[in-house]
C-alpha atoms as a PDB file:
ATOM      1  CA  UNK A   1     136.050 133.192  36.948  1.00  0.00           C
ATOM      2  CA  UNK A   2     134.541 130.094  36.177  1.00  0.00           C
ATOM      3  CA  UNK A   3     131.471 127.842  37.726  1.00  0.00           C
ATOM      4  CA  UNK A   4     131.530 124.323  36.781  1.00  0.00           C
ATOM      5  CA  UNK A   5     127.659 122.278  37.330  1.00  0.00           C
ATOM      6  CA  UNK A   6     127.794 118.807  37.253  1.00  0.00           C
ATOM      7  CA  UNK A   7     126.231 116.948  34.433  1.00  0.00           C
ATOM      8  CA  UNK A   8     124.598 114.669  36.951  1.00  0.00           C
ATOM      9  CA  UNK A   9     123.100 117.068  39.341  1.00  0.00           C
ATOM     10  CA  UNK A  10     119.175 116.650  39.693  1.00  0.00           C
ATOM     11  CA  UNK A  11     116.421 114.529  39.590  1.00  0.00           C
ATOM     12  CA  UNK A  12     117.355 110.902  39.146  1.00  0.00           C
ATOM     13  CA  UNK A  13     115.375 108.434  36.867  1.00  0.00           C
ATOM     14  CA  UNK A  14     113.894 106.971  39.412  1.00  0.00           C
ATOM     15  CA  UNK A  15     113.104 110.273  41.474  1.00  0.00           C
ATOM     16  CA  UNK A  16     111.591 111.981  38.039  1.00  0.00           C
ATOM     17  CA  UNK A  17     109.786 108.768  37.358  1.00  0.00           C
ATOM     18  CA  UNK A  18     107.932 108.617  41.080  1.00  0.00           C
ATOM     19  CA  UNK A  19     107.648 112.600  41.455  1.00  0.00           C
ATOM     20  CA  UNK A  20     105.370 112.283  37.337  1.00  0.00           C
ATOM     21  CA  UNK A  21     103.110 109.616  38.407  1.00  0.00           C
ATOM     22  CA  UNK A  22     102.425 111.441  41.500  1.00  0.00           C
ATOM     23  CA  UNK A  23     101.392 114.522  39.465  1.00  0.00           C
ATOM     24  CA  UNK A  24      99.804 111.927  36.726  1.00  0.00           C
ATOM     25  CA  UNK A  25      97.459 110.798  39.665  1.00  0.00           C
ATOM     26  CA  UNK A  26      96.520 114.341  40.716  1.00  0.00           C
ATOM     27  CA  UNK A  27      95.483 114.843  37.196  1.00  0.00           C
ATOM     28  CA  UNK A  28      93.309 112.129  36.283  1.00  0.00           C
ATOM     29  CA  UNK A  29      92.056 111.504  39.877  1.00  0.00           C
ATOM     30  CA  UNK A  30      88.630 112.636  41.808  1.00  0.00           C
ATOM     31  CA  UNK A  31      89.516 110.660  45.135  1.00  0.00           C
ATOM     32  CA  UNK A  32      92.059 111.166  47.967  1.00  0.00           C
ATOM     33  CA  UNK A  33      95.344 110.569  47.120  1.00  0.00           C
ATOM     34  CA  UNK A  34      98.333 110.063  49.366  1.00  0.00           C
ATOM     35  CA  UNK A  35     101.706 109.160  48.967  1.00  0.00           C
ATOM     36  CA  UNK A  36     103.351 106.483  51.584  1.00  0.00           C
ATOM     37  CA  UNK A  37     105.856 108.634  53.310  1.00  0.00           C
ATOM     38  CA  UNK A  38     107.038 111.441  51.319  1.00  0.00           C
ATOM     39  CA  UNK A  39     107.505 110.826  47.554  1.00  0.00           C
ATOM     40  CA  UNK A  40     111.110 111.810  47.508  1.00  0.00           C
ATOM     41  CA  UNK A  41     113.008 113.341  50.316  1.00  0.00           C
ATOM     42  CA  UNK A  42     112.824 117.375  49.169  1.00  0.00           C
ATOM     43  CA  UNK A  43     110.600 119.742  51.215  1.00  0.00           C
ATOM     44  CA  UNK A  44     109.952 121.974  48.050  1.00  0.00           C
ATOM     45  CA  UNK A  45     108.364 119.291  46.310  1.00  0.00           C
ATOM     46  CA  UNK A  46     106.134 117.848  49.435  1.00  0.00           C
ATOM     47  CA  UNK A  47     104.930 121.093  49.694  1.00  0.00           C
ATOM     48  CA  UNK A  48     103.463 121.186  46.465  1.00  0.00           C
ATOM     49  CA  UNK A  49     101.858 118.570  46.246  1.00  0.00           C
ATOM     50  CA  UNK A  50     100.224 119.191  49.429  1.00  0.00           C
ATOM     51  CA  UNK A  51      99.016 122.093  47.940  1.00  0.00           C
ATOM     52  CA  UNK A  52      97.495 120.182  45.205  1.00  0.00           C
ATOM     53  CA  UNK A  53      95.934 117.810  48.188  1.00  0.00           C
ATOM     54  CA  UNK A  54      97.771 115.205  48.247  1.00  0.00           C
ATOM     55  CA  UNK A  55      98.694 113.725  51.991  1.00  0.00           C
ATOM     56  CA  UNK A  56     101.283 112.234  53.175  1.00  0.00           C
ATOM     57  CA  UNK A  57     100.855 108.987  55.377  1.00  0.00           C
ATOM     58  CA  UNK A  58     103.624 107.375  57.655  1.00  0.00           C
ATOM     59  CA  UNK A  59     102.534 104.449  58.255  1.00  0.00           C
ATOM     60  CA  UNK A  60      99.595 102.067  57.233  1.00  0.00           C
ATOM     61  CA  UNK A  61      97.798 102.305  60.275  1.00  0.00           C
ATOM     62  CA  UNK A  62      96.690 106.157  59.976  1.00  0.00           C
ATOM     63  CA  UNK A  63      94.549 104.551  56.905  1.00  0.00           C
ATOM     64  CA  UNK A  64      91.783 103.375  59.342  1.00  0.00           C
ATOM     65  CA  UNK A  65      90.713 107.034  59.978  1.00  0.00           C
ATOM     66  CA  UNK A  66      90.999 108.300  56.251  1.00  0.00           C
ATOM     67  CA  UNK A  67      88.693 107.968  53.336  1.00  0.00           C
ATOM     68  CA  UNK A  68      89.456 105.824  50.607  1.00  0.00           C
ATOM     69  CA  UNK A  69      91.309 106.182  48.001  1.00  0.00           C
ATOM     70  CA  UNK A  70      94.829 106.098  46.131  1.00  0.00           C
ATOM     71  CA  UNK A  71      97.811 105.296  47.989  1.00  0.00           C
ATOM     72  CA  UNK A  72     101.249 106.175  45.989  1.00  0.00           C
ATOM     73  CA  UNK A  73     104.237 104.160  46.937  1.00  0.00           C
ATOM     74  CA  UNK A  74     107.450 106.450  47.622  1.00  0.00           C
ATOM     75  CA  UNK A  75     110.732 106.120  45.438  1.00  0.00           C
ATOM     76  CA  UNK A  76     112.320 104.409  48.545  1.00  0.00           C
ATOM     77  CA  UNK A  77     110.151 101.086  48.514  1.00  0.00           C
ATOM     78  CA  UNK A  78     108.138  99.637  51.345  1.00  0.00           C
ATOM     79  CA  UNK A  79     108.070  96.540  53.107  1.00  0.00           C
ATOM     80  CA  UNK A  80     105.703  93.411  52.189  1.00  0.00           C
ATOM     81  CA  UNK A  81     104.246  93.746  55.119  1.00  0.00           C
ATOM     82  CA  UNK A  82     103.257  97.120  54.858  1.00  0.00           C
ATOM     83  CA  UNK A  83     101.828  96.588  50.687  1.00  0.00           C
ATOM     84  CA  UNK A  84      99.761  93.895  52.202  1.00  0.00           C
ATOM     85  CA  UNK A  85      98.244  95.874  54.855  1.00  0.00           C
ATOM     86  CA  UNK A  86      97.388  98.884  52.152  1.00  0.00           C
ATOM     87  CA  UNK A  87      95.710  96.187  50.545  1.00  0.00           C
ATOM     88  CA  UNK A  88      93.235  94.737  53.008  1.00  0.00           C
ATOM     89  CA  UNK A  89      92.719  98.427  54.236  1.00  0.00           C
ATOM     90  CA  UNK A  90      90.929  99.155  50.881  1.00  0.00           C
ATOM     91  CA  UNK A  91      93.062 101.461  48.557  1.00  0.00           C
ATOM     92  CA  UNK A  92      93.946 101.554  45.540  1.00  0.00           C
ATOM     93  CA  UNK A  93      98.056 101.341  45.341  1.00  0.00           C
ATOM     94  CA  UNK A  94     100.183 102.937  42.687  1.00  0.00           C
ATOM     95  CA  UNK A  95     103.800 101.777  43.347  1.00  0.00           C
ATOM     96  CA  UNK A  96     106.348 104.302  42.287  1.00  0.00           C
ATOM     97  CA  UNK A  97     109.039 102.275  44.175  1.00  0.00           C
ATOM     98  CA  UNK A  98     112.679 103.265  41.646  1.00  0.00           C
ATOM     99  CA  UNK A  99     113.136 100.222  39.844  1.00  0.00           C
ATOM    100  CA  UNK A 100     116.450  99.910  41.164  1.00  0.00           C
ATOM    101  CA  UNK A 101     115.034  98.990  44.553  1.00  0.00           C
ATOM    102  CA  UNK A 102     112.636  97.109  43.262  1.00  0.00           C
ATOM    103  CA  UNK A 103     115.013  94.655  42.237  1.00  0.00           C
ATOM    104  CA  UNK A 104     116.793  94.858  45.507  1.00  0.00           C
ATOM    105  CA  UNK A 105     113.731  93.812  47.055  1.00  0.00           C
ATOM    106  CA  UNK A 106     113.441  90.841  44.081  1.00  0.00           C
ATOM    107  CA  UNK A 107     116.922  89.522  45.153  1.00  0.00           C
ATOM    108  CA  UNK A 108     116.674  90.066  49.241  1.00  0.00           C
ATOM    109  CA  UNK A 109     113.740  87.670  48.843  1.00  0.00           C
ATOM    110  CA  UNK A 110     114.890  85.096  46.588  1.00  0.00           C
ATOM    111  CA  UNK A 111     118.322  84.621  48.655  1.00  0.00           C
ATOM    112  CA  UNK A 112     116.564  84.723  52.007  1.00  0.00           C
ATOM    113  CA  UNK A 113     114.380  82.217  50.491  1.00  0.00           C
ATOM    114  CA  UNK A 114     116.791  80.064  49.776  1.00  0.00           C
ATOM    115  CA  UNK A 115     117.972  80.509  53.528  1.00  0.00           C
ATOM    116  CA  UNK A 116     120.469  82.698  52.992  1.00  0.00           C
ATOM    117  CA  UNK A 117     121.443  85.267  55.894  1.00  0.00           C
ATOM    118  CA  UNK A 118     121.063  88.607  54.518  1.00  0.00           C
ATOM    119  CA  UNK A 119     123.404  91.586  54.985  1.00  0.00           C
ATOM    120  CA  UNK A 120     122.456  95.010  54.209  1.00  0.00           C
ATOM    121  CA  UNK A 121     124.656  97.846  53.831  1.00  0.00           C
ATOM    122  CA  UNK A 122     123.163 101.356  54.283  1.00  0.00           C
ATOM    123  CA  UNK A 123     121.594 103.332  56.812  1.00  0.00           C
ATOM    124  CA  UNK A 124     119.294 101.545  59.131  1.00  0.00           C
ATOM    125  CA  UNK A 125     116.862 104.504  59.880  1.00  0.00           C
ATOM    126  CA  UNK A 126     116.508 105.503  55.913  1.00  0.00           C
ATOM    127  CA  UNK A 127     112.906 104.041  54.284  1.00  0.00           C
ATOM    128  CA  UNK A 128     114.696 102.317  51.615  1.00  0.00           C
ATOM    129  CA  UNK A 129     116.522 100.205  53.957  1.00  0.00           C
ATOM    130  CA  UNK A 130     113.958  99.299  55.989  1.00  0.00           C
ATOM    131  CA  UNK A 131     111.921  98.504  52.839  1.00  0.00           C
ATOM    132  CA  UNK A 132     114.327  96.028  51.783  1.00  0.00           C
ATOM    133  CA  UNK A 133     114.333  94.542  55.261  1.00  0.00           C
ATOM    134  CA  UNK A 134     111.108  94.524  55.286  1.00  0.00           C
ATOM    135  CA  UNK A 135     111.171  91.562  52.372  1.00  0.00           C
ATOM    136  CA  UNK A 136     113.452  89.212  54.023  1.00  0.00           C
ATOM    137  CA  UNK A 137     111.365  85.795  54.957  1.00  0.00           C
ATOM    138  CA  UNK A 138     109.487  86.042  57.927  1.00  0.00           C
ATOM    139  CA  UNK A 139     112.095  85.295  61.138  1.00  0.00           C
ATOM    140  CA  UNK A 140     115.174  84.754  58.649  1.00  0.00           C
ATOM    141  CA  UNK A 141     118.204  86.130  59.884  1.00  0.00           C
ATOM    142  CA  UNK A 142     118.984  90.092  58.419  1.00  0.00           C
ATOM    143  CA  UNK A 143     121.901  92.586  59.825  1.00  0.00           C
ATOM    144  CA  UNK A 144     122.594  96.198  58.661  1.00  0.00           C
ATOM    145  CA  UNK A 145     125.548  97.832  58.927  1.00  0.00           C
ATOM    146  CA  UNK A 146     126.541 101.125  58.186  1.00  0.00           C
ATOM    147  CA  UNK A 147     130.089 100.925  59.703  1.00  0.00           C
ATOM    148  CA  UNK A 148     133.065  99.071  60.816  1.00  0.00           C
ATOM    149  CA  UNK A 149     131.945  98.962  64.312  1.00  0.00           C
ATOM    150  CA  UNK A 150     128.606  97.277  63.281  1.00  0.00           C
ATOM    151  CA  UNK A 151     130.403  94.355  61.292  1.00  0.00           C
ATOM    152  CA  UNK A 152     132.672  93.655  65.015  1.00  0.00           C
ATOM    153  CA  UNK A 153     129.277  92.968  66.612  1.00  0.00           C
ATOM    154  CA  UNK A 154     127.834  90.508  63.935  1.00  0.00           C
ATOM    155  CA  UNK A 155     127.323  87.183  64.958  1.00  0.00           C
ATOM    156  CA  UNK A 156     129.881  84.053  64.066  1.00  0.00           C
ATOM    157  CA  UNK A 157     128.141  82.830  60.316  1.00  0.00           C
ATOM    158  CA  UNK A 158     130.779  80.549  59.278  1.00  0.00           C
ATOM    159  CA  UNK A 159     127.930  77.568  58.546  1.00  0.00           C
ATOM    160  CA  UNK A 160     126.118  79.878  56.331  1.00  0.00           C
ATOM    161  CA  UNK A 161     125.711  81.520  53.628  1.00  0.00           C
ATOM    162  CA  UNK A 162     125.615  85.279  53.524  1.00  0.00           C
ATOM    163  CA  UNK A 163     123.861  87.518  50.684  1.00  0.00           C
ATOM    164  CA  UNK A 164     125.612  91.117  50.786  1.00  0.00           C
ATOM    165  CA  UNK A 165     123.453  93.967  49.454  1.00  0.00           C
ATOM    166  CA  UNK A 166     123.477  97.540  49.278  1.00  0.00           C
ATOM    167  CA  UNK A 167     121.334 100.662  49.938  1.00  0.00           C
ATOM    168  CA  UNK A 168     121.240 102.421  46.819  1.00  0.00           C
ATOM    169  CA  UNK A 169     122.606 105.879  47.593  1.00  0.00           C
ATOM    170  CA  UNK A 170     125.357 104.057  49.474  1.00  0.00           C
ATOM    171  CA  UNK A 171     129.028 105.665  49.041  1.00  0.00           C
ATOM    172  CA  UNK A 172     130.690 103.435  46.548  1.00  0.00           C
ATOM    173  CA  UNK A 173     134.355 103.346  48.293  1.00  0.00           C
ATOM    174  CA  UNK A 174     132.446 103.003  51.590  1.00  0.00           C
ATOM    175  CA  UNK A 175     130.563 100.017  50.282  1.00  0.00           C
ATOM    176  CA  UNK A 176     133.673  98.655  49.016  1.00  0.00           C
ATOM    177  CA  UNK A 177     136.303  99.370  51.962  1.00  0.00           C
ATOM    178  CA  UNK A 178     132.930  97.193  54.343  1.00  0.00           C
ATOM    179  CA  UNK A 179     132.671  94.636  52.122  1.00  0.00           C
ATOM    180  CA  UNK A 180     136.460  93.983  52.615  1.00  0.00           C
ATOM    181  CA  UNK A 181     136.132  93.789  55.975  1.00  0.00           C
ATOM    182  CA  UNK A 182     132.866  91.345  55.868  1.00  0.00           C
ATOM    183  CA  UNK A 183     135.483  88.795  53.710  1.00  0.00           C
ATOM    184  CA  UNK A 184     138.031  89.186  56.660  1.00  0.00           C
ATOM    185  CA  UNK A 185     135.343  87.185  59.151  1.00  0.00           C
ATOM    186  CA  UNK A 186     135.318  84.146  56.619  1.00  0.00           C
ATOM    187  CA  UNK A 187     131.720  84.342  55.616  1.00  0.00           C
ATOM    188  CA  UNK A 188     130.647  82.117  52.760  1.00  0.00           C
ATOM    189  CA  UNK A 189     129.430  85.225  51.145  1.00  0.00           C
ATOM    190  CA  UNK A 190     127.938  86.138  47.492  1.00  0.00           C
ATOM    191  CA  UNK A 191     127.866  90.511  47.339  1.00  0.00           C
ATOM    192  CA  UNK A 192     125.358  91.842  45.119  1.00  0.00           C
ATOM    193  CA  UNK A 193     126.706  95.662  44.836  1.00  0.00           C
ATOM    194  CA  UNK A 194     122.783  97.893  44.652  1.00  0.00           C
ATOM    195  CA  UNK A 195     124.934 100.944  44.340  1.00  0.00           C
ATOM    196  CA  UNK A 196     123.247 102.413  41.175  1.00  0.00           C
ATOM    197  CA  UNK A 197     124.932 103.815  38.573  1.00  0.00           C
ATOM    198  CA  UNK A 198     123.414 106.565  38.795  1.00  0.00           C
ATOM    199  CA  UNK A 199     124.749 107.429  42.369  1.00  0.00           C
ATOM    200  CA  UNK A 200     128.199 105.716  42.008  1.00  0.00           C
ATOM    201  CA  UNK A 201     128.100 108.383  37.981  1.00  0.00           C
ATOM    202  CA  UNK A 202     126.823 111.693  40.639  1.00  0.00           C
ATOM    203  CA  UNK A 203     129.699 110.692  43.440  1.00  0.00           C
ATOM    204  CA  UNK A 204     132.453 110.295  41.086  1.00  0.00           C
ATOM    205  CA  UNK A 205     131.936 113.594  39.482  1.00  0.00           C
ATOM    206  CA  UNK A 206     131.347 115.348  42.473  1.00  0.00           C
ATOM    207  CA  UNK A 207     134.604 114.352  43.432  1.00  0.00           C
ATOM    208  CA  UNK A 208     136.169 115.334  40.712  1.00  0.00           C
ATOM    209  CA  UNK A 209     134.453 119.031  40.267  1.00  0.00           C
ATOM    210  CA  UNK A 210     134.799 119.583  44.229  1.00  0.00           C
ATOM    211  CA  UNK A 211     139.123 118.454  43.653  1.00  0.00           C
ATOM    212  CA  UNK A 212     139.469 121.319  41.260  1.00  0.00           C
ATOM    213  CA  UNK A 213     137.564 124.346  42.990  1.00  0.00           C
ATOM    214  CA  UNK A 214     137.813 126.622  45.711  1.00  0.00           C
ATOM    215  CA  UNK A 215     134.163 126.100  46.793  1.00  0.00           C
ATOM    216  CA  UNK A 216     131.516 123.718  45.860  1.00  0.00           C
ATOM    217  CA  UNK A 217     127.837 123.824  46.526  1.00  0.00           C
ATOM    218  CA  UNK A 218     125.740 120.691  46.956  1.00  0.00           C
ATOM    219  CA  UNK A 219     121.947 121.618  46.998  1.00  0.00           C
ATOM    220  CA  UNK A 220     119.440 119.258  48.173  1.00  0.00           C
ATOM    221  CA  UNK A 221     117.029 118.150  51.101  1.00  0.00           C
ATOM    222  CA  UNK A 222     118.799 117.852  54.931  1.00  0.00           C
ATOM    223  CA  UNK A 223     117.099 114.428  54.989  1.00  0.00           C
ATOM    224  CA  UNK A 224     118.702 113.051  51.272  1.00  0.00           C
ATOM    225  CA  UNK A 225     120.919 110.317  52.281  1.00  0.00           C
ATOM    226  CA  UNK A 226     122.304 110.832  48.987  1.00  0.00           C
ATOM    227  CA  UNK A 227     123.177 114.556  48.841  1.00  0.00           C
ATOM    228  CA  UNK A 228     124.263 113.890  52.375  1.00  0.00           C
ATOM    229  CA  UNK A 229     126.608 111.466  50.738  1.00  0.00           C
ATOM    230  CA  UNK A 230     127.698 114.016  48.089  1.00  0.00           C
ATOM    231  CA  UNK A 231     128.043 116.718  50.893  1.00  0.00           C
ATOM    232  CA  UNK A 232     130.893 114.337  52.395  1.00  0.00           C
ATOM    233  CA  UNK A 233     132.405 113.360  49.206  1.00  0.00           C
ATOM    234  CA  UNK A 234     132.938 117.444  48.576  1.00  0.00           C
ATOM    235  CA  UNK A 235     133.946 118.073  51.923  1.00  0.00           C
ATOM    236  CA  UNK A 236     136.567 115.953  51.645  1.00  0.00           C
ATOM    237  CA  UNK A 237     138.296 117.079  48.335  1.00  0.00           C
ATOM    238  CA  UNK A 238     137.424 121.009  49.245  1.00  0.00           C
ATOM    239  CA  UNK A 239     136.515 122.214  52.203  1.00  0.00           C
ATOM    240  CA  UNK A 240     134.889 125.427  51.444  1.00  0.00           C
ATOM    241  CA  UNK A 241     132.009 123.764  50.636  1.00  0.00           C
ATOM    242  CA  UNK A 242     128.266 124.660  51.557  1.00  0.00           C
ATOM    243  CA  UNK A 243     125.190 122.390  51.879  1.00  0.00           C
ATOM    244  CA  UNK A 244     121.770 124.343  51.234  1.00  0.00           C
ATOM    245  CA  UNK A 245     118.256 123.219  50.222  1.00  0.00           C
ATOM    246  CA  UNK A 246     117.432 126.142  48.343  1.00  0.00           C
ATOM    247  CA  UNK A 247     119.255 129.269  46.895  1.00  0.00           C
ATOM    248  CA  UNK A 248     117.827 131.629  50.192  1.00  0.00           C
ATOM    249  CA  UNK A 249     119.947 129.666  52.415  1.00  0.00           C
ATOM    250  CA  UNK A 250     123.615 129.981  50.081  1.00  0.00           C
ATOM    251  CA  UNK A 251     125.005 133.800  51.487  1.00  0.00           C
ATOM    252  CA  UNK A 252     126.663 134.295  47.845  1.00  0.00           C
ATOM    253  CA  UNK A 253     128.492 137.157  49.371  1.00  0.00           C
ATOM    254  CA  UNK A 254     131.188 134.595  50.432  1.00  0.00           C
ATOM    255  CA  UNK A 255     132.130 133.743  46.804  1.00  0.00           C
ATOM    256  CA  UNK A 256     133.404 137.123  46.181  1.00  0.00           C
ATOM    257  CA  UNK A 257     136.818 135.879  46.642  1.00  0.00           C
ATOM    258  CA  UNK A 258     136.184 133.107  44.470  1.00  0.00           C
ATOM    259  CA  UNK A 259     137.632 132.827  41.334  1.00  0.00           C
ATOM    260  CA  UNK A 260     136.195 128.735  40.378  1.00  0.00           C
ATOM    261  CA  UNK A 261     132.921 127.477  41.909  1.00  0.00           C
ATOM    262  CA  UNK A 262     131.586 124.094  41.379  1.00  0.00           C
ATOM    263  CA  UNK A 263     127.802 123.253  41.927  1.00  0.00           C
ATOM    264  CA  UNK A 264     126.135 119.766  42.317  1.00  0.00           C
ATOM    265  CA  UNK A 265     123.068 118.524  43.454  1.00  0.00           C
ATOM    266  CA  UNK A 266     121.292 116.042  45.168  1.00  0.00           C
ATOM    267  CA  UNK A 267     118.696 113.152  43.345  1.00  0.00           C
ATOM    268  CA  UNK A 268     115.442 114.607  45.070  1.00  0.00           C
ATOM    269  CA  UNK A 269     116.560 118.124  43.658  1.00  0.00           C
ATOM    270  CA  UNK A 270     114.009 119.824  41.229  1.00  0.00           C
ATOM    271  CA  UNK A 271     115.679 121.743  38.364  1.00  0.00           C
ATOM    272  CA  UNK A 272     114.486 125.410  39.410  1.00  0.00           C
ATOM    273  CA  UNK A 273     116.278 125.228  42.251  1.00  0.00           C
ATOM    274  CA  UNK A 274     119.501 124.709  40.883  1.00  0.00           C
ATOM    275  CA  UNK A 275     118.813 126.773  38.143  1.00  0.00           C
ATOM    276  CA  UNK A 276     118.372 129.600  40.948  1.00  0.00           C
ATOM    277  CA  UNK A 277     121.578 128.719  42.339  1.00  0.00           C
ATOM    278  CA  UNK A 278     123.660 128.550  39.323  1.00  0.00           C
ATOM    279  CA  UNK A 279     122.280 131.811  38.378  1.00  0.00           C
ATOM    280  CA  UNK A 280     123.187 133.743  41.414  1.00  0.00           C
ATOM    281  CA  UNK A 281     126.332 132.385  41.766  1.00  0.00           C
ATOM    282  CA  UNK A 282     127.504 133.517  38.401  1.00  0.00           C
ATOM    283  CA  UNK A 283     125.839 136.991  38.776  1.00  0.00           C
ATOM    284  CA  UNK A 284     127.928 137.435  42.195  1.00  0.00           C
ATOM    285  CA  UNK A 285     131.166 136.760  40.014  1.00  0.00           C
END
């Protein structure tokens, strides 16, 4: 009987990195702080820090009614728009945007700038991607597509040039297999592949695990695009495989049957959980 965890499975740098200066804040802070959305996209974790009193905010206008204080800027990014309007309401900001985006924003601006048209691949409704929409020049062309049937309806941009970027948490082959079909329209196009390594290093060995076991687990939040990724990625190679947020909703008696188990996890998932997991999985075999 064995049960294989992935190496990768956890908090990501960027995740760890936004998730500490929350708890940084809390520590060496007397007035309100609130995080832009939630931090990271795990329940477990919200819910902790609301216990601490931190608030979450959706959206810069709920500031008008709320005391001043320290605003904390998700993982995921926000728009320009929106840091400006933080701004001139009075708070203090603390951006915890991952890096990675952060750069993604840098290069959405510079080629838009430049009067590029700008591309983004990724889900259109996830904060990160409407972050990095968000700092594309004011009325300067920007499309995002998430599928094949989104690249059939974009417009004819044979006179221009298009800049091609990605959502982070992307799925690498998915990015790729898009991209190719972008080229076939005849875009002059540069592509600036986002994917970080991170996700691309967490996707390929998810693969790999999930290909050699009978079941595979992939723990995170319902609302992680990227353990929603990983969820797929499993699927596909085995498909006794289970998607939970926390070890109460895996019913372990369904590995009993089991002899090889593989376990991953999504980027917003905090270490006790899979710890949890691991450990009831290997005390049911």
């Amino acid at each position: 009987m064995k049960v294989t965890l992935a190496k990768s499975a956890g908090f990501c740098f960027g995740v760890k990195r936004a998730v500490n200066v929350v708890y940084r804040e809390i520590e060496k802070n007397e007035n309100p702080i609130y995080t832009y959305g939630p931090i990271i996209h795990n329940a477990e974790v919200v819910k902790d820090l609301e216990s601490k009193g931190v608030r979450v905010i959706n959206n810069s206008d709920e500031l008008c009614a709320l005391p001043a204080g320290t605003v904390v800027i998700r993982s995921h990014g926000i728009s320009a728009a929106e840091y400006e309007a933080i701004e001139q309401a009075g708070f203090s900001i603390v951006d915890a945007t991952c890096p990675f985006v952060l750069k993604i924003h840098k290069l959405v601006k510079e080629h838009s700038e430049s009067g590029d048209t700008v591309i983004i691949i990724g889900n259109p409704e996830h904060p990160e991607v409407q972050g990095i929409r968000g700092w594309v020049r004011k009325n300067a062309p920007v499309y995002i597509v998430s599928n094949g049937n989104d690249i059939e309806h974009l417009p004819n941009l044979d006179k221009e040039k298009v800049c091609i970027v990605s959502q982070t948490t992307f799925n690498y082959n998915k990015f790729q297999e898009l991209v190719e079909i972008i080229k076939q329209k005849g875009y002059d196009i540069v592509v600036l592949n986002t994917i970080c390594n991170a996700t691309e290093e967490r996707q390929s060995e998810a693969q790999q695990i999930a290909s050699v076991s009978e079941a595979m687990i992939v723990i995170g939040d319902k609302k992680s695009s990227n353990t929603q990724k990983l969820f797929e990625i499993c699927k596909n190679e085995c498909e006794n495989t289970y998607y939970i947020q926390t070890s109460s909703d895996m019913d372990y008696s369904k590995l009993k049957s089991i002899n090889n188990v593989g376990i991953t996890a999504g980027a917003s998932t905090p270490n006790n959980i899979i710890e949890e997991v691991s450990k009831n999985v290997r005390n049911e075999l």
